[in-house]
N, C-alpha and C. Protein backbone atom coordinates (compact mmCIF):
# COMPACT_ATOMS: atom_id res chain seq x y z
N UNK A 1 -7.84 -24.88 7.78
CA UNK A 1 -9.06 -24.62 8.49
C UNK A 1 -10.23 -24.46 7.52
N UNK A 2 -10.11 -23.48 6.22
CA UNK A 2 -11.20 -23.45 5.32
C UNK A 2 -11.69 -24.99 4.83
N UNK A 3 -10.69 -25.80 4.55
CA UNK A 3 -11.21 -27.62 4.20
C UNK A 3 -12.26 -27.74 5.33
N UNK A 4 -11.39 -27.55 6.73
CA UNK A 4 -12.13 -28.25 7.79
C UNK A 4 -13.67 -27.69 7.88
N UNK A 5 -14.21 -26.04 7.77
CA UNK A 5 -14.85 -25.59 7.87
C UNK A 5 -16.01 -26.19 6.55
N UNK A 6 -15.52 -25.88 5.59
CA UNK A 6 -16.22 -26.30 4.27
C UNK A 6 -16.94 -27.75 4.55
N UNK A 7 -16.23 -29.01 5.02
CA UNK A 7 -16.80 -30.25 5.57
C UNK A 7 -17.71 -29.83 6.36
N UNK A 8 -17.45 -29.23 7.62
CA UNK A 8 -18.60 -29.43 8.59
C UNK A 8 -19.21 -28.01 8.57
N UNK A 9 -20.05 -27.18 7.56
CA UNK A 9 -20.41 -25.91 7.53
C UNK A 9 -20.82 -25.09 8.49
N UNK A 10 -20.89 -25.75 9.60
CA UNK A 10 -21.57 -25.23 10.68
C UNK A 10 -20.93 -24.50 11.97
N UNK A 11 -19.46 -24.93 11.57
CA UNK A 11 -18.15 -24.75 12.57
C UNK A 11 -18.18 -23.49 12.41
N UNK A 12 -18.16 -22.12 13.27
CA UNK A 12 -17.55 -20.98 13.24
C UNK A 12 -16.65 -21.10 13.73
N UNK A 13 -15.85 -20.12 13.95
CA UNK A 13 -14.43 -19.83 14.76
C UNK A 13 -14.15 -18.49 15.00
N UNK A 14 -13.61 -18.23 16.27
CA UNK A 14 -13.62 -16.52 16.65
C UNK A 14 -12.27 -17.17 17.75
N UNK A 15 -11.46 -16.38 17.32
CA UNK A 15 -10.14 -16.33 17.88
C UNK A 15 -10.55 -15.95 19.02
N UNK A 16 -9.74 -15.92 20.19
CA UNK A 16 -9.67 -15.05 21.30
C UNK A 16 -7.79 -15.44 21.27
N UNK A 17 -7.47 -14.07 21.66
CA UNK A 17 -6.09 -14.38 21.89
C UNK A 17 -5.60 -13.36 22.28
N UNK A 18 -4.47 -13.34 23.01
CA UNK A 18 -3.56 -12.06 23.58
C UNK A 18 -2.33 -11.92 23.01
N UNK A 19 -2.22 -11.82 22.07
CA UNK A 19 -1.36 -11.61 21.02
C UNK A 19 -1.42 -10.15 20.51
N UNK A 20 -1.95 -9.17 21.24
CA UNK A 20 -1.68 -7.63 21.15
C UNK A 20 -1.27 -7.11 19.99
N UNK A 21 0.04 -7.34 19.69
CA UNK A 21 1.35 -6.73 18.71
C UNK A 21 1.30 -7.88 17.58
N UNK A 22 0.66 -8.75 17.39
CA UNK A 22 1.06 -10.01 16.41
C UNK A 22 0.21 -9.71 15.25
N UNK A 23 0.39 -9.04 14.14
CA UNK A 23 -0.60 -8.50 13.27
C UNK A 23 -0.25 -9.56 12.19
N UNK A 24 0.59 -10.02 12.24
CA UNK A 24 0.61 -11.26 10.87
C UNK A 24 0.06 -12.18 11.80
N UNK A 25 0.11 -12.87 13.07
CA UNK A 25 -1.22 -13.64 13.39
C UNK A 25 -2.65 -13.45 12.67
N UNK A 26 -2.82 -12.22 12.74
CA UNK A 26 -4.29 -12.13 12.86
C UNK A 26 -4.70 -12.00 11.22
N UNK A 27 -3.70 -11.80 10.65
CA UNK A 27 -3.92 -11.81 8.88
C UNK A 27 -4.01 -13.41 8.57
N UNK A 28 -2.56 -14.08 9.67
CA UNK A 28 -2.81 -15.69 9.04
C UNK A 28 -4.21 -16.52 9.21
N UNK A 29 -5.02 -16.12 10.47
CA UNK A 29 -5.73 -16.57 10.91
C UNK A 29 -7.43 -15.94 9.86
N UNK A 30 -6.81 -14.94 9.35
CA UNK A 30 -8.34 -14.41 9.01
C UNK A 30 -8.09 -15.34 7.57
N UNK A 31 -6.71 -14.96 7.00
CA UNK A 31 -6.85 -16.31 5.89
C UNK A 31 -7.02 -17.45 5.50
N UNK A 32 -7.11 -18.19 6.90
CA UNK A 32 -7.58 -19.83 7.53
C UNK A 32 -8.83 -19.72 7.42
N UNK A 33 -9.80 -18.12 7.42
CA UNK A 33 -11.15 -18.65 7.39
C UNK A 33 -11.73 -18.31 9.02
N UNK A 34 -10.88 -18.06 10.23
CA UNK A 34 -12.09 -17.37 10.79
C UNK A 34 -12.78 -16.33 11.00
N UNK A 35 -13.72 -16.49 11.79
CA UNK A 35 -15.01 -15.56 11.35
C UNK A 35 -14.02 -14.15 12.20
N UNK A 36 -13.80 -13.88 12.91
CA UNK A 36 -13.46 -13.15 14.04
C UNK A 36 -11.85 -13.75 14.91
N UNK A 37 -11.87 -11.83 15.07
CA UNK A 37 -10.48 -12.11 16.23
C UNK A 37 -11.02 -11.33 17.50
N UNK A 38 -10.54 -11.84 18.57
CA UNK A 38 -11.19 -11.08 20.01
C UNK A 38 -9.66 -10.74 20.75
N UNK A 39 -9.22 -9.48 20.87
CA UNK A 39 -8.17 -9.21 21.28
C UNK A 39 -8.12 -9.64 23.28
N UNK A 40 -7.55 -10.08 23.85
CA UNK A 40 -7.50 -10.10 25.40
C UNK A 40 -6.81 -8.83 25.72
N UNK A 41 -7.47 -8.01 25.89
CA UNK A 41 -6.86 -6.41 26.21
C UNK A 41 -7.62 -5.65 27.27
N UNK A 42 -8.09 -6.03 28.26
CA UNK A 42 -9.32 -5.76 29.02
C UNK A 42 -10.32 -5.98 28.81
N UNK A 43 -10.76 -5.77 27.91
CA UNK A 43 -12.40 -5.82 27.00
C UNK A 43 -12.70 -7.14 26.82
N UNK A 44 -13.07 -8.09 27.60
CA UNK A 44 -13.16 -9.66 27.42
C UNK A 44 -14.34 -9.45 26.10
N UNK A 45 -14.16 -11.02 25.92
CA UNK A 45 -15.24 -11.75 24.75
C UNK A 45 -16.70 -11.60 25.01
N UNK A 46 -17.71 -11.09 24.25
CA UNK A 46 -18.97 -10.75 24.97
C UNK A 46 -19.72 -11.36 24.15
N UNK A 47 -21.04 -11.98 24.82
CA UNK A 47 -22.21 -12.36 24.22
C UNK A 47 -22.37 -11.99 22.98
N UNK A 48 -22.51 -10.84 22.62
CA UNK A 48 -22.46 -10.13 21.40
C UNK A 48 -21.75 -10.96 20.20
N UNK A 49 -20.72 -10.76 20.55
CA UNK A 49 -19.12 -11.37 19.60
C UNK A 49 -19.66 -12.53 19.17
N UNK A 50 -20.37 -13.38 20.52
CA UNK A 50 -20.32 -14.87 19.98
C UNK A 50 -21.29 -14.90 18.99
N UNK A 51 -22.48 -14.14 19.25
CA UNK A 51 -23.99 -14.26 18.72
C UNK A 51 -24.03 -13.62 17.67
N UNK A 52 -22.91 -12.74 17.49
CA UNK A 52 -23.01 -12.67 15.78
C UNK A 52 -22.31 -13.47 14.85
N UNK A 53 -20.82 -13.73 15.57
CA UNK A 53 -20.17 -15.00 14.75
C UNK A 53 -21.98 -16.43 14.43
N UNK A 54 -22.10 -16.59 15.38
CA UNK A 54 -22.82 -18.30 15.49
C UNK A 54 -24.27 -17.49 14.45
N UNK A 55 -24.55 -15.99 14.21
CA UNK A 55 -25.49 -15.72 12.94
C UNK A 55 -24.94 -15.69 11.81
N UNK A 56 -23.71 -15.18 11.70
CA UNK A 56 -23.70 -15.63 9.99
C UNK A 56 -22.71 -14.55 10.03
N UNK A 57 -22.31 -13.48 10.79
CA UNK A 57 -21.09 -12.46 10.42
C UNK A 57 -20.16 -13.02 10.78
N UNK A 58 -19.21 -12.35 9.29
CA UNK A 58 -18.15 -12.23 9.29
C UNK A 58 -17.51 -11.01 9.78
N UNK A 59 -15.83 -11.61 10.22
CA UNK A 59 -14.87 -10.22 10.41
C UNK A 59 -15.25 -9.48 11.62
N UNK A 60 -15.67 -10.43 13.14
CA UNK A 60 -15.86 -10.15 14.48
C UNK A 60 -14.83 -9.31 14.97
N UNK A 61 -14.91 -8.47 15.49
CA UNK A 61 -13.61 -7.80 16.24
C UNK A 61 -14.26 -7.05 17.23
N UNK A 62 -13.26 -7.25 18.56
CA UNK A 62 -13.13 -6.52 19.52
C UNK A 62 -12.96 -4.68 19.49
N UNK A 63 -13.28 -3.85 19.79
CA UNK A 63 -12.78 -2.64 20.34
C UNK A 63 -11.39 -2.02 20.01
N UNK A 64 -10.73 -3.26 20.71
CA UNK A 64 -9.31 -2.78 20.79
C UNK A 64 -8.66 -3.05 19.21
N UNK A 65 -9.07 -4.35 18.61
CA UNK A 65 -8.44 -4.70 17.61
C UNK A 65 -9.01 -3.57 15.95
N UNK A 66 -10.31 -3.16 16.69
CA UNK A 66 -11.17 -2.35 15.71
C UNK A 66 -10.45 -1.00 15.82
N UNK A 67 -9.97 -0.61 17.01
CA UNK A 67 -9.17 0.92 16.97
C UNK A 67 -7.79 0.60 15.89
N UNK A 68 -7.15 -0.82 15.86
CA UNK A 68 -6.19 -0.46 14.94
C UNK A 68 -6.23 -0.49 13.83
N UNK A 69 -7.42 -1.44 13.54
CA UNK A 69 -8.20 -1.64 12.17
C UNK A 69 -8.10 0.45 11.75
N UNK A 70 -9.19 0.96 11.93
CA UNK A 70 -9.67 1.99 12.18
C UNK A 70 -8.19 2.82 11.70
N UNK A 71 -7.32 2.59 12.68
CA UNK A 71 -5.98 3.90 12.81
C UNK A 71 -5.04 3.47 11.32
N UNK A 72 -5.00 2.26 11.13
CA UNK A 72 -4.60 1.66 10.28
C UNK A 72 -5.07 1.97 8.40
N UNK A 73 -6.73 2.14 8.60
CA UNK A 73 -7.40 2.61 7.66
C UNK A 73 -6.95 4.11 7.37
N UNK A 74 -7.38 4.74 8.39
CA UNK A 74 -7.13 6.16 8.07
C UNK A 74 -5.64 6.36 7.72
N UNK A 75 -4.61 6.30 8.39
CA UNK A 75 -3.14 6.04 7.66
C UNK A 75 -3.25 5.92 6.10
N UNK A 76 -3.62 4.62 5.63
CA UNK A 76 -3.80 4.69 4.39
C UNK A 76 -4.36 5.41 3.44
N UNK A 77 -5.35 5.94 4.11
CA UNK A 77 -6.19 6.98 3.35
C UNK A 77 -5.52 8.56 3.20
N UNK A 78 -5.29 8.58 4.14
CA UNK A 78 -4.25 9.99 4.39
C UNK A 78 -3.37 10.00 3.40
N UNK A 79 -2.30 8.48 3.36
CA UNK A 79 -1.15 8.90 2.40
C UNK A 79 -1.45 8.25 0.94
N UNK A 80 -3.13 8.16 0.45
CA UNK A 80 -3.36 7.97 -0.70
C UNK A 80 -3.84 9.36 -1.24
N UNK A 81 -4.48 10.38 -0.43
CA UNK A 81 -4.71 11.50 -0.49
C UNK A 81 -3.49 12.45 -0.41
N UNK A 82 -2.66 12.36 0.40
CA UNK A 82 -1.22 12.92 -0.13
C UNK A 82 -0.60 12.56 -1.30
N UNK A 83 -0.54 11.38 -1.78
CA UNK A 83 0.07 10.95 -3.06
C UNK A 83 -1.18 11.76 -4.18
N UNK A 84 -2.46 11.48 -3.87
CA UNK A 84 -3.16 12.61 -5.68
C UNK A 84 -2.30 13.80 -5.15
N UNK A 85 -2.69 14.13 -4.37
CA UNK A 85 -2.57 15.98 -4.24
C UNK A 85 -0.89 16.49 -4.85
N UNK A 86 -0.16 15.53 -4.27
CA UNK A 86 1.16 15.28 -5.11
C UNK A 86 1.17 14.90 -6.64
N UNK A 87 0.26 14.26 -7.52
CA UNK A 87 0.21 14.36 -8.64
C UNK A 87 -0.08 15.26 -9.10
N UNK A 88 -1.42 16.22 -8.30
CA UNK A 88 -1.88 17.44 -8.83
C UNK A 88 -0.96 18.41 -9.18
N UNK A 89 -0.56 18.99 -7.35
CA UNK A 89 0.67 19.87 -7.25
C UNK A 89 1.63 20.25 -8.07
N UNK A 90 2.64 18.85 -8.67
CA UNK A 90 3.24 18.55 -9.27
C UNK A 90 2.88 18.31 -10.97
N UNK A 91 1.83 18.21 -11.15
CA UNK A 91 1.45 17.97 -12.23
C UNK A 91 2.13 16.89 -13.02
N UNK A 92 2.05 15.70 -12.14
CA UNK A 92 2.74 14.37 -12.61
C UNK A 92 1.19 13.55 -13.32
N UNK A 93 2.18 13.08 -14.36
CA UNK A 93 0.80 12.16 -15.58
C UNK A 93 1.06 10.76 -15.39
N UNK A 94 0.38 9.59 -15.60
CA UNK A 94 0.84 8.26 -15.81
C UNK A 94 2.28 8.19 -16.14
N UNK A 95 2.65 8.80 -17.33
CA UNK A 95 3.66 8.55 -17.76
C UNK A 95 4.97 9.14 -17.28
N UNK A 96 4.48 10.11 -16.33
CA UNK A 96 5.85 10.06 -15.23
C UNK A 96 5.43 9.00 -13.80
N UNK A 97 4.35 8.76 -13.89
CA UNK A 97 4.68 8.15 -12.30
C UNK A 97 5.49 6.35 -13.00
N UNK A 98 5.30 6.26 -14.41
CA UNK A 98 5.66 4.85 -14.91
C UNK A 98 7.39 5.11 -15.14
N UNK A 99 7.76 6.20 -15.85
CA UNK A 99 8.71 6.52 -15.53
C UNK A 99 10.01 6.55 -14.68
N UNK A 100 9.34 7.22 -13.42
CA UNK A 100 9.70 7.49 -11.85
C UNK A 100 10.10 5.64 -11.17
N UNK A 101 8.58 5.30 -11.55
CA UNK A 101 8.88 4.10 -11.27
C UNK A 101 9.53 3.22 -10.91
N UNK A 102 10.13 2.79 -12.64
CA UNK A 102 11.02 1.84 -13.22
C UNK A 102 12.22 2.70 -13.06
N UNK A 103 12.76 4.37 -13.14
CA UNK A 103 14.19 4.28 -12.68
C UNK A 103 14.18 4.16 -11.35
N UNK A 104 13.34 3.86 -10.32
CA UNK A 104 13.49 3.71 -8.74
C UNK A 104 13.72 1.57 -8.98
N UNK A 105 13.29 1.08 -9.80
CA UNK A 105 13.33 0.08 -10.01
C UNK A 105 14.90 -0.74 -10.83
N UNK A 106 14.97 0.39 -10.87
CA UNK A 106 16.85 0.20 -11.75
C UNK A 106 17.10 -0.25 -13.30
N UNK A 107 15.55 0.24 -13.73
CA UNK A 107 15.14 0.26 -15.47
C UNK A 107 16.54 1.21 -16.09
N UNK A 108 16.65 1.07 -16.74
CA UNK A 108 17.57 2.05 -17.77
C UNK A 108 16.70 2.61 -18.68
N UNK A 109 16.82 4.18 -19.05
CA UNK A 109 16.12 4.60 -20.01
C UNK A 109 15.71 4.01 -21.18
N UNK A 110 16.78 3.08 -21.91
CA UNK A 110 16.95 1.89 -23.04
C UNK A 110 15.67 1.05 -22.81
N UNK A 111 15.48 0.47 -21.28
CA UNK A 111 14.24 -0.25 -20.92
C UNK A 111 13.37 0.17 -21.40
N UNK A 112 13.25 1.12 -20.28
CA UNK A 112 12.15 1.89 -20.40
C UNK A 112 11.25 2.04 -21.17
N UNK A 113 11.76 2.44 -22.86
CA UNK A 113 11.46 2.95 -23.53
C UNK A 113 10.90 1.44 -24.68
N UNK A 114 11.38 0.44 -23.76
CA UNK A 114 10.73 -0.99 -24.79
C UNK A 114 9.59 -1.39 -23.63
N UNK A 115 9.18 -1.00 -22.62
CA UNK A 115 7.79 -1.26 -21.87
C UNK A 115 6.64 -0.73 -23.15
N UNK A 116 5.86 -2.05 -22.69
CA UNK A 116 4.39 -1.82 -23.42
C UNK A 116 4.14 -0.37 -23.22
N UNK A 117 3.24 -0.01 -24.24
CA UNK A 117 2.66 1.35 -24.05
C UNK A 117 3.42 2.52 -23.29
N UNK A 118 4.86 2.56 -23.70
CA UNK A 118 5.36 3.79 -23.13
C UNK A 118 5.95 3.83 -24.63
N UNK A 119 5.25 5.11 -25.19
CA UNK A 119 5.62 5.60 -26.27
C UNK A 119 6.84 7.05 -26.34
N UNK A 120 7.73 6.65 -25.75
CA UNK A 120 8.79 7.44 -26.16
C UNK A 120 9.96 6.72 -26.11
N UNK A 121 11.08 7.42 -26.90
CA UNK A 121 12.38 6.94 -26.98
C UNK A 121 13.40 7.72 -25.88
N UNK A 122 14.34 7.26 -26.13
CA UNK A 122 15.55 8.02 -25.09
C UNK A 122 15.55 9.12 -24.61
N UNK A 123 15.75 10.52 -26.04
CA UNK A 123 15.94 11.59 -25.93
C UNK A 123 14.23 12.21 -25.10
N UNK A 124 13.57 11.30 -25.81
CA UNK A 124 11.87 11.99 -25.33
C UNK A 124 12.33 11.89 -23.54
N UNK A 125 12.22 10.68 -23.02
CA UNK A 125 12.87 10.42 -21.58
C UNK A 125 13.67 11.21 -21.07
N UNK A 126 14.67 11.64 -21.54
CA UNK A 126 15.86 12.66 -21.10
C UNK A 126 15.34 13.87 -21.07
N UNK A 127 14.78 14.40 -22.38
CA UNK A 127 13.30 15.78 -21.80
C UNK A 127 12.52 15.66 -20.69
N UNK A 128 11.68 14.36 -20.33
CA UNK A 128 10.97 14.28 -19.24
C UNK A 128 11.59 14.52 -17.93
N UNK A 129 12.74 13.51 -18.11
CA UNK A 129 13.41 13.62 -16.82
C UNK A 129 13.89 15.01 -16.34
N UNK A 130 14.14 16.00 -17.13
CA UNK A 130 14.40 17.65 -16.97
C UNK A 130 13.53 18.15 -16.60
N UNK A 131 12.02 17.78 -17.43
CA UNK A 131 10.96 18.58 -16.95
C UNK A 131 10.20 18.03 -15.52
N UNK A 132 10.67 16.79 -15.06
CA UNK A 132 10.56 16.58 -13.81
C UNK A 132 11.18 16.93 -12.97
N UNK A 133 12.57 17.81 -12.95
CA UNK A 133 13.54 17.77 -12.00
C UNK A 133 13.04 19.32 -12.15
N UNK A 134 12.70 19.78 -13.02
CA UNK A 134 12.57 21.23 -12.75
C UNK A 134 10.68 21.31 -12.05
N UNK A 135 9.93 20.23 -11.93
CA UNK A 135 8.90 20.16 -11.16
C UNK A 135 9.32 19.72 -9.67
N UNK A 136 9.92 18.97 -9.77
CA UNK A 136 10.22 18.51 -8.42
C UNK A 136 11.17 19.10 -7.79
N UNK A 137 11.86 19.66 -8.25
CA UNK A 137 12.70 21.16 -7.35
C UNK A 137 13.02 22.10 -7.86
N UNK A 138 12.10 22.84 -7.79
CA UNK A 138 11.48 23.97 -8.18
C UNK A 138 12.35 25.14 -7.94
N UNK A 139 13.11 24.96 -6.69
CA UNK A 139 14.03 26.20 -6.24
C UNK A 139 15.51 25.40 -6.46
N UNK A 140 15.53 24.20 -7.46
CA UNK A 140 17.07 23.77 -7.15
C UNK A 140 17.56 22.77 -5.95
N UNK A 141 18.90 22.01 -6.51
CA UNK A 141 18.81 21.53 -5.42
C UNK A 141 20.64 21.75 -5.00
N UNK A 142 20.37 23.06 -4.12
CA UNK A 142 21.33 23.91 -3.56
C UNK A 142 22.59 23.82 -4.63
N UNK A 143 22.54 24.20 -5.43
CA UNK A 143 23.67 24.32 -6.11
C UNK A 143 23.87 22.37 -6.99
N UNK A 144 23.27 21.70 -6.51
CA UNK A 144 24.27 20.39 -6.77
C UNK A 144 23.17 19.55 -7.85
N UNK A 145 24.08 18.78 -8.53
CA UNK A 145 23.02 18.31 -10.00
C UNK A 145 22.34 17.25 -9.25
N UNK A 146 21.15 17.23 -10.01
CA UNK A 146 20.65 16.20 -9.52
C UNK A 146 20.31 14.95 -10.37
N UNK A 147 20.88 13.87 -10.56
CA UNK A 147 21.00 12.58 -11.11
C UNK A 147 19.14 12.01 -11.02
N UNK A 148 19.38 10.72 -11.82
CA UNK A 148 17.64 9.88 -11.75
C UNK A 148 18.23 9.42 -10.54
N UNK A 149 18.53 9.08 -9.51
CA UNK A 149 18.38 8.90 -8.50
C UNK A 149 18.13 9.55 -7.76
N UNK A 150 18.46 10.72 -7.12
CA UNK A 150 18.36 11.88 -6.45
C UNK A 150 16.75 12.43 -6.89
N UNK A 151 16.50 12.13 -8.29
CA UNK A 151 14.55 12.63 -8.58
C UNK A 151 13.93 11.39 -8.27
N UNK A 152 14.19 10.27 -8.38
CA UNK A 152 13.39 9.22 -7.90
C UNK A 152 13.30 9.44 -6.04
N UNK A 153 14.38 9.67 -5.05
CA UNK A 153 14.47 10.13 -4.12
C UNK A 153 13.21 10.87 -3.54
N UNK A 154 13.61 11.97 -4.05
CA UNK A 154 12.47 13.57 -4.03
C UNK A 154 11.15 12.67 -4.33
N UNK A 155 11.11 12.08 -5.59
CA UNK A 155 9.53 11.37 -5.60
C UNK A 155 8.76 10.82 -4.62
N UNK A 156 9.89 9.78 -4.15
CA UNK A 156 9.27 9.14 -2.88
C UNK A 156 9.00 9.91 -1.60
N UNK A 157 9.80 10.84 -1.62
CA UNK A 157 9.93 12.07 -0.56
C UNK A 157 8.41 12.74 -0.02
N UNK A 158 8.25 12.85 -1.95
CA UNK A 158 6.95 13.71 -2.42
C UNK A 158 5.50 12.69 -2.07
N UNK A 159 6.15 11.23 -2.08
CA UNK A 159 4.75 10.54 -2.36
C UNK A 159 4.72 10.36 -3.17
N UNK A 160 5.08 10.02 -4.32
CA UNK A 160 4.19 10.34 -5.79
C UNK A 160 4.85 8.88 -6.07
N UNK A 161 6.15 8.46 -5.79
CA UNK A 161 5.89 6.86 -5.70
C UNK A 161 5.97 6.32 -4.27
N UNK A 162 4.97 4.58 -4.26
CA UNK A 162 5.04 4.65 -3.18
C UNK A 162 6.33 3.18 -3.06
N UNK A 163 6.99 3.88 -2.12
CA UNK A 163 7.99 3.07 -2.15
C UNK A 163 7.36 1.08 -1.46
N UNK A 164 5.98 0.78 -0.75
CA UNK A 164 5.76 -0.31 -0.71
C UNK A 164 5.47 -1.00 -2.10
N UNK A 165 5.05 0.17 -2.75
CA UNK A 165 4.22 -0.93 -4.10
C UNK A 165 5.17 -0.25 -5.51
N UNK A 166 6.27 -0.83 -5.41
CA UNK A 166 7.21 -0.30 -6.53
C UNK A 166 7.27 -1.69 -7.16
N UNK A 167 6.22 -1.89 -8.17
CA UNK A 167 6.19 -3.03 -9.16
C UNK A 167 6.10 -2.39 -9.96
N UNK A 168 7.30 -3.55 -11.42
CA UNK A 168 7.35 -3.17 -12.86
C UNK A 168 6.21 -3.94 -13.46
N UNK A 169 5.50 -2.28 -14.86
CA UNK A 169 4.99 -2.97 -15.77
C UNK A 169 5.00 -4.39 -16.67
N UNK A 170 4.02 -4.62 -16.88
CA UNK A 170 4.20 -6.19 -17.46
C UNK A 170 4.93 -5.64 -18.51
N UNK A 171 6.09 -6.36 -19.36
CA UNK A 171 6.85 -6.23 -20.36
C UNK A 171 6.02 -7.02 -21.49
């Protein structure tokens, strides 16, 4: 659609569709290049919609599709503001959330410790990992040890990684 549009510059496009629940629709479609999506949810297509697509805006939306936009935003914001307050709390640094990371990633300390710019060796790691387990459970965890799995666990628990965006450092 962007080729087609780019040829004839003048083409807008504003979805209308009743596709409610289809949220990778409306991502494929905004990546094709059109201007707008108009949800069929009661709230028909209005003068408005069209007359700003055919002026020059982008990213038209209906009401309905703008409340999930909207609910969708705030979600994110919420659990990016839970994840600092969890660094604070916790008093987690870069170099534990890179840490945390890569053993949620199935790094071996050995790795680990050859990633760019992580300046420690094994034993330094094996300190961290103590002084994280004694941050991250603070009262114990009921009697029973707790392994790098079981603190990578608690992390994600905590927020502090987020389990969608668990990518390794460039090596």
């Amino acid at each position: 659609m962007q080729a087609y549009k780019r040829a004839i510059f003048h083409v807008k496009v504003l979805i209308f569709t009743g596709e409610i629940l289809n949220e990778k629709l409306w991502v494929d479609v905004l990546d094709a290049g059109c201007d707008g999506i108009i949800l069929k949810s009661g709230e028909l297509l209005t003068r408005g919609d069209v007359a700003s697509v055919m002026d020059g805006k982008r990213l038209v939306f209906n009401q309905p599709i703008l409340e999930k936009i909207v609910n969708r935003f705030r979600w994110m914001v919420g659990n990016q503001i839970v994840r600092q307050e969890a660094f604070i709390n916790y008093e987690i640094d870069e170099y534990d959330e890179r840490f945390l990371r890569h053993l949620a990633l199935g790094y071996t300390k050995e790795q680990i410790t050859n990633l760019r710019g992580m300046p420690f060796g094994v034993k330094s790691l094996e300190k961290r990992q103590n002084e994280l387990v004694a941050k991250l459970f603070p009262h114990g965890n009921g009697g029973m040890g707790i392994n790098a799995t079981r603190l990578v666990v608690r992390a994600i628990e905590l927020r502090i990684l987020d389990i969608d965006n668990l990518l390794p450092d460039d090596e």
